[in-house]
N, C-alpha and C. Protein backbone atom coordinates (compact mmCIF):
# COMPACT_ATOMS: atom_id res chain seq x y z
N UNK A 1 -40.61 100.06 19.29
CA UNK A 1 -41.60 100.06 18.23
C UNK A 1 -41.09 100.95 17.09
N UNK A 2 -41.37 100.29 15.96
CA UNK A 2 -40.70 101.35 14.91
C UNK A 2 -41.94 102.06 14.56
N UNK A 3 -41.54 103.75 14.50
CA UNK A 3 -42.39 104.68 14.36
C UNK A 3 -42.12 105.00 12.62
N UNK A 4 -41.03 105.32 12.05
CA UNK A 4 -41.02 105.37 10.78
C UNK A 4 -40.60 104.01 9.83
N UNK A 5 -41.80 103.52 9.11
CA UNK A 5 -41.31 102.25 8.38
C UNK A 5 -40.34 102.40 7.53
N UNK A 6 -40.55 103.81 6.89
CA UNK A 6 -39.82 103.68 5.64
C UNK A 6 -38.20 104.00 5.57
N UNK A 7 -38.13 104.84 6.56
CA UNK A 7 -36.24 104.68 7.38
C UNK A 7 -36.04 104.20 8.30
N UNK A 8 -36.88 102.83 8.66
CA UNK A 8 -36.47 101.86 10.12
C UNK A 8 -35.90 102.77 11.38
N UNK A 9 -36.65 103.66 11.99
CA UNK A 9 -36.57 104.43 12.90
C UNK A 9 -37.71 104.05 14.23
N UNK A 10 -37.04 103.84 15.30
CA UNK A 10 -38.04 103.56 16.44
C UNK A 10 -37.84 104.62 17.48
N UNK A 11 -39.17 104.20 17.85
CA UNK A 11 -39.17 105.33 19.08
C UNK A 11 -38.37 105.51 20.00
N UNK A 12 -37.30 104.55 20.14
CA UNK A 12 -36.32 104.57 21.05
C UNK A 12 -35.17 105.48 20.89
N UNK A 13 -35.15 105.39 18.94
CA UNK A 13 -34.08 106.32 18.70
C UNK A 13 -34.55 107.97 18.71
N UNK A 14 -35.79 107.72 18.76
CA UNK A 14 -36.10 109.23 18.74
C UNK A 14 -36.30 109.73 20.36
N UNK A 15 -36.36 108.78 21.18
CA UNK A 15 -35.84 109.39 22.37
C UNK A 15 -34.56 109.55 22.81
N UNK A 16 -33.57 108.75 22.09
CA UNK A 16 -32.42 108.94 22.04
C UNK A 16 -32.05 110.29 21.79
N UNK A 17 -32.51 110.68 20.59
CA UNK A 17 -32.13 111.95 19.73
C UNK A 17 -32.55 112.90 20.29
N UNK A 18 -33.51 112.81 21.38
CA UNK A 18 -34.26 114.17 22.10
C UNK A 18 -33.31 114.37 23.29
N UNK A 19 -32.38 113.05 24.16
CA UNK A 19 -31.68 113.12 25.04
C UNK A 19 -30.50 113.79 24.70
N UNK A 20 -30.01 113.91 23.06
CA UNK A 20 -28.93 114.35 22.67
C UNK A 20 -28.77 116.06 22.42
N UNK A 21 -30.00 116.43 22.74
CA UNK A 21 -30.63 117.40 22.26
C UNK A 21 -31.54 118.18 21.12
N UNK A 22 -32.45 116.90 20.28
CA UNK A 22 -33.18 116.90 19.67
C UNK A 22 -34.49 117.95 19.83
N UNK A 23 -35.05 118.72 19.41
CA UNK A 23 -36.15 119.07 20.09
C UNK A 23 -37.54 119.83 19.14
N UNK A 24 -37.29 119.43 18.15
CA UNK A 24 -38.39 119.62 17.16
C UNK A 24 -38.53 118.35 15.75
N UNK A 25 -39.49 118.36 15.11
CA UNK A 25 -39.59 117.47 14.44
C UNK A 25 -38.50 117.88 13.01
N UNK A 26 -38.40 119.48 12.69
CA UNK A 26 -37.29 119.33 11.19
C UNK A 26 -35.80 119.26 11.58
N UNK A 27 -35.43 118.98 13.19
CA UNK A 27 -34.11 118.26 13.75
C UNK A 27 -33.93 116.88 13.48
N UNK A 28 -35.28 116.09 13.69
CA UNK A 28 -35.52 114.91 13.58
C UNK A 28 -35.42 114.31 12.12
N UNK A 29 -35.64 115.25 11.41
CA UNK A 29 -36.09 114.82 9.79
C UNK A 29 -34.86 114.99 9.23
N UNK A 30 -33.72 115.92 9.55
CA UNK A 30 -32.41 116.46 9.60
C UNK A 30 -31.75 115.22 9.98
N UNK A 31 -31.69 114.88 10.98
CA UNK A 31 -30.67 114.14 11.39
C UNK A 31 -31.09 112.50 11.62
N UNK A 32 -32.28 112.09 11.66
CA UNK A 32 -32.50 110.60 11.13
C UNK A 32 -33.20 110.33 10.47
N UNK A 33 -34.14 111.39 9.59
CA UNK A 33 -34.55 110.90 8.05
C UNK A 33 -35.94 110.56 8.32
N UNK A 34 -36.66 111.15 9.70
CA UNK A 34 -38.11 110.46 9.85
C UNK A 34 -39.00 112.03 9.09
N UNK A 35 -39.70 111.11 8.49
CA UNK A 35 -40.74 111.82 8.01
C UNK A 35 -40.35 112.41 6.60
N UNK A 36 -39.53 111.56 6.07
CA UNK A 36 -38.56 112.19 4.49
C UNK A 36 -39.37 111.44 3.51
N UNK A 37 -40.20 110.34 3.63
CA UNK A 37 -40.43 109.82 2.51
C UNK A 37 -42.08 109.67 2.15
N UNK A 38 -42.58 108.75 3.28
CA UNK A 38 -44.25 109.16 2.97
C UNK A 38 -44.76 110.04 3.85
N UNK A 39 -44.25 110.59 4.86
CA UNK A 39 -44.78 111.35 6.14
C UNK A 39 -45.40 111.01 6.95
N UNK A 40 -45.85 109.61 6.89
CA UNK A 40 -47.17 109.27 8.09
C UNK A 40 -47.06 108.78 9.35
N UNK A 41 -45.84 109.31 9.55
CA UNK A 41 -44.73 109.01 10.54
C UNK A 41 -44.72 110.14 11.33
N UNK A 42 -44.86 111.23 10.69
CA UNK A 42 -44.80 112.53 11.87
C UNK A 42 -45.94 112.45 12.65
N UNK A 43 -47.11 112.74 12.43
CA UNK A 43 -47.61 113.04 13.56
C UNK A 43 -47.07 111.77 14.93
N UNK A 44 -46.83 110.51 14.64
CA UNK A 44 -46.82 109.68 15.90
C UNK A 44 -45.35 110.01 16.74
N UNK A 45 -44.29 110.77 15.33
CA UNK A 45 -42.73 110.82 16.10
C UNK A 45 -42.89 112.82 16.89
N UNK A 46 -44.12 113.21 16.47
CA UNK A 46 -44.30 114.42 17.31
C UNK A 46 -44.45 113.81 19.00
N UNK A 47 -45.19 113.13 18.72
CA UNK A 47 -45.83 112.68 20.35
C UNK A 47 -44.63 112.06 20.96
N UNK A 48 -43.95 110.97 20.18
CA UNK A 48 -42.92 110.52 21.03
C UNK A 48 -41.69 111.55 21.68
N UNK A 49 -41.39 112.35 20.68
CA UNK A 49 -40.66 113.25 20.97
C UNK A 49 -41.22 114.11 22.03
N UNK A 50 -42.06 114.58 22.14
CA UNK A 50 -42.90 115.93 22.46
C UNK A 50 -43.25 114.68 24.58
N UNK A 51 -43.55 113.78 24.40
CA UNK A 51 -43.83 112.80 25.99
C UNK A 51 -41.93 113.13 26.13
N UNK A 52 -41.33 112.58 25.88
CA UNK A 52 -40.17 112.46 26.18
C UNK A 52 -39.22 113.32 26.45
N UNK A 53 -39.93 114.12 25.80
CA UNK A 53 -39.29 115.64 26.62
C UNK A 53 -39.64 116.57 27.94
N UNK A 54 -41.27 115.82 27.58
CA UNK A 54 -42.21 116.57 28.97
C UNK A 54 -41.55 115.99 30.09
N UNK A 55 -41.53 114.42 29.72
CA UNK A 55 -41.38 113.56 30.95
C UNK A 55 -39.84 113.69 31.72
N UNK A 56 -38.60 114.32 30.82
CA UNK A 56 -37.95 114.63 31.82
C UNK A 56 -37.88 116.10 32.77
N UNK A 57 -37.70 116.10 33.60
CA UNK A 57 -37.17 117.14 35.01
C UNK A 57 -36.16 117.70 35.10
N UNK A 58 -36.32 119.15 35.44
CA UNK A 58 -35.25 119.33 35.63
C UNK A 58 -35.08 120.62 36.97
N UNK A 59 -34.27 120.15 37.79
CA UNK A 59 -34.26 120.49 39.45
C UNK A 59 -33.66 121.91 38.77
N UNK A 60 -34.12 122.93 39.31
CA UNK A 60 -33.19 124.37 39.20
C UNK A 60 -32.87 124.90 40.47
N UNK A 61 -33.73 124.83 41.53
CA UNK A 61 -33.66 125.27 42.74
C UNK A 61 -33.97 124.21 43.90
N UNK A 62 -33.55 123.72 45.00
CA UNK A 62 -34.13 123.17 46.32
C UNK A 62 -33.94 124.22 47.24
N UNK A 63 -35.38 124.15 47.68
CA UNK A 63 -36.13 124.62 48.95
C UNK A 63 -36.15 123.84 50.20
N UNK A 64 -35.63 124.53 51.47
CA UNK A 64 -35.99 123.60 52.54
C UNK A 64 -37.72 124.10 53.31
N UNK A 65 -38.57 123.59 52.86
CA UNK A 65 -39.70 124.53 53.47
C UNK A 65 -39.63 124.08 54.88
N UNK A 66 -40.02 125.11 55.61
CA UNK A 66 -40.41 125.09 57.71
C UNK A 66 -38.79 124.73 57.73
N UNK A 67 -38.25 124.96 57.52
CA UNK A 67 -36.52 124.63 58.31
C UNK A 67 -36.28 126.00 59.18
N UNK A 68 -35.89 126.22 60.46
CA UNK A 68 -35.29 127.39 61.04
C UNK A 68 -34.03 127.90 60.86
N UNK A 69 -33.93 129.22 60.85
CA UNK A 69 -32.62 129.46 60.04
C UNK A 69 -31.98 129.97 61.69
């Protein structure tokens, strides 16, 4: 779905850009131009960005719980 009309930007690329290490919206505006011209694009490329970051995981530690040592 394209989130910014006015620089043909979709939400795909802005999850792209969050996987690359994207992680605020004036990175986004920096480096693919969303939200440069009418703005009515940010609030919806906050959310995409902002799910897509929640939604990945990241393992730091495994626990074996009840295992005998």
């Amino acid at each position: 779905m394209i989130v910014c009309v006015c620089n043909n930007i979709s939400d795909r690329e802005i999850r792209q850009a969050a996987d690359l290490g994207i992680s605020s919206i004036a990175e986004l505006r920096q480096e693919l131009g969303v939200g440069t011209m009418c703005g009515k694009c940010v609030s919806y490329a906050r959310e995409v960005l902002h799910e897509h970051i929640e939604s990945k995981t990241t393992v730091t530690e495994l626990r074996r719980v009840g295992q005998l040592a």
